[in-house]
Protein backbone atom coordinates (compact mmCIF):
# COMPACT_ATOMS: atom_id res chain seq x y z
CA UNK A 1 89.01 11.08 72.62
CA UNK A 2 86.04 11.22 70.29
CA UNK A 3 86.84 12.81 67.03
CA UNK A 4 83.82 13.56 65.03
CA UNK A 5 83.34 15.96 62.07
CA UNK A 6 80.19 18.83 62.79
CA UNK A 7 78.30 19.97 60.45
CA UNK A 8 77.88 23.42 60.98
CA UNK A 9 76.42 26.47 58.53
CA UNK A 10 78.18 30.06 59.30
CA UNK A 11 80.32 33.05 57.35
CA UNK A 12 82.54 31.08 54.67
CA UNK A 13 83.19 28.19 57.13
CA UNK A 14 80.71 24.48 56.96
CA UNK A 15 82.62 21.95 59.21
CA UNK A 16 84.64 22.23 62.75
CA UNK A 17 86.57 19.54 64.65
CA UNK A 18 87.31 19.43 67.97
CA UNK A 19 91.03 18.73 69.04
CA UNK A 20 93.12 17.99 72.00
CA UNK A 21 94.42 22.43 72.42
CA UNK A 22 91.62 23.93 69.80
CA UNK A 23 88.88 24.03 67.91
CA UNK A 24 89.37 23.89 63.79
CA UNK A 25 86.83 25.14 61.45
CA UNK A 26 86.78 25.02 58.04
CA UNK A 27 85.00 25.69 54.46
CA UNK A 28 85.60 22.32 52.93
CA UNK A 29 82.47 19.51 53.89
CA UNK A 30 84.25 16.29 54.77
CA UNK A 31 82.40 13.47 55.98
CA UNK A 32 85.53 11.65 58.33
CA UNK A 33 88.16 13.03 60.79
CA UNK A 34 90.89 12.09 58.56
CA UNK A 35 89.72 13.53 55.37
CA UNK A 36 89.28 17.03 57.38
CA UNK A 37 92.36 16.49 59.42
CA UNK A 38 94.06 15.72 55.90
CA UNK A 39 92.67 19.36 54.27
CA UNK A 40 93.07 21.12 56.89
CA UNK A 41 96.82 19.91 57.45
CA UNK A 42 96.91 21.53 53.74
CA UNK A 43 99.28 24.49 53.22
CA UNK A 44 98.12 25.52 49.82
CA UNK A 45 94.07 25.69 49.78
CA UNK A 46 91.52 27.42 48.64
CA UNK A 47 89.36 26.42 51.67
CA UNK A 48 88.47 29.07 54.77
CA UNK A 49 90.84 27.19 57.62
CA UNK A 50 90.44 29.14 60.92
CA UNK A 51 92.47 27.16 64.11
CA UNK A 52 90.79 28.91 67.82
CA UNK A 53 92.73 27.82 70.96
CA UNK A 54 90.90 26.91 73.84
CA UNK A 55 92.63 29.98 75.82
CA UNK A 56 92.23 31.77 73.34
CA UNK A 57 88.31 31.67 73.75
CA UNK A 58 86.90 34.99 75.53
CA UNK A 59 83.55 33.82 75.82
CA UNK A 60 80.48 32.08 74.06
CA UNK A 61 77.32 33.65 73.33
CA UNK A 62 74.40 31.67 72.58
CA UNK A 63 70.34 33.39 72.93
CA UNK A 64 67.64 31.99 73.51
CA UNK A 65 65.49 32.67 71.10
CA UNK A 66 68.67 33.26 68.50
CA UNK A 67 69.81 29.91 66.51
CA UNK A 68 73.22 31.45 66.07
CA UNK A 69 76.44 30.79 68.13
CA UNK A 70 78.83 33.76 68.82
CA UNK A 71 82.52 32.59 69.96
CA UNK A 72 84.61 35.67 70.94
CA UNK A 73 88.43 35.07 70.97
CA UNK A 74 91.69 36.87 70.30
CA UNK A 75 94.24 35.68 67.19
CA UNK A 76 97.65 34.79 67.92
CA UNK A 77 98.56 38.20 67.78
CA UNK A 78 96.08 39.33 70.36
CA UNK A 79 93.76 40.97 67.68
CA UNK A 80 89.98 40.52 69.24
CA UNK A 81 87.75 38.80 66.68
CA UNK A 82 84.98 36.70 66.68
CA UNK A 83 83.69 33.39 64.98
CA UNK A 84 79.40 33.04 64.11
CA UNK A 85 77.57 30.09 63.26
């Protein structure tokens, strides 16, 4: 599998990682996997970590004419919420 870090820009969060059961976001830039793997493995950080299961995911939203990405998806305790960028 290809592990690459994405840049992304959206609400407190500027890097995601795609992984074998989920996708990872997070506020910290990191330029490798293993640096963002690393921080986001942290249990004490200031950094915006947010971990979305792929069956978890409700549904993605992307417009046309809209640059923004909507992910809707439910927490681990079944809470809707949703993830923008």
């Amino acid at each position: 599998m290809v592990v690459k870090v994405f840049s992304i820009t959206g609400n407190k969060i500027s890097a995601f990682i795609t992984d074998i059961n989920s996708l990872n976001f997070s506020s910290s830039t990191s330029n490798s996997a293993d640096t963002f793997k690393k921080a986001f493995a942290k249990k004490l950080s200031l950094a915006t970590i947010v971990e979305i299961k792929y069956e978890s995911i409700k549904s993605i939203i992307k417009e046309d004419n809209d640059k923004d990405v909507l992910l809707n998806y439910k927490t681990f305790v079944g809470i809707p919420s949703d993830c923008q960028f």
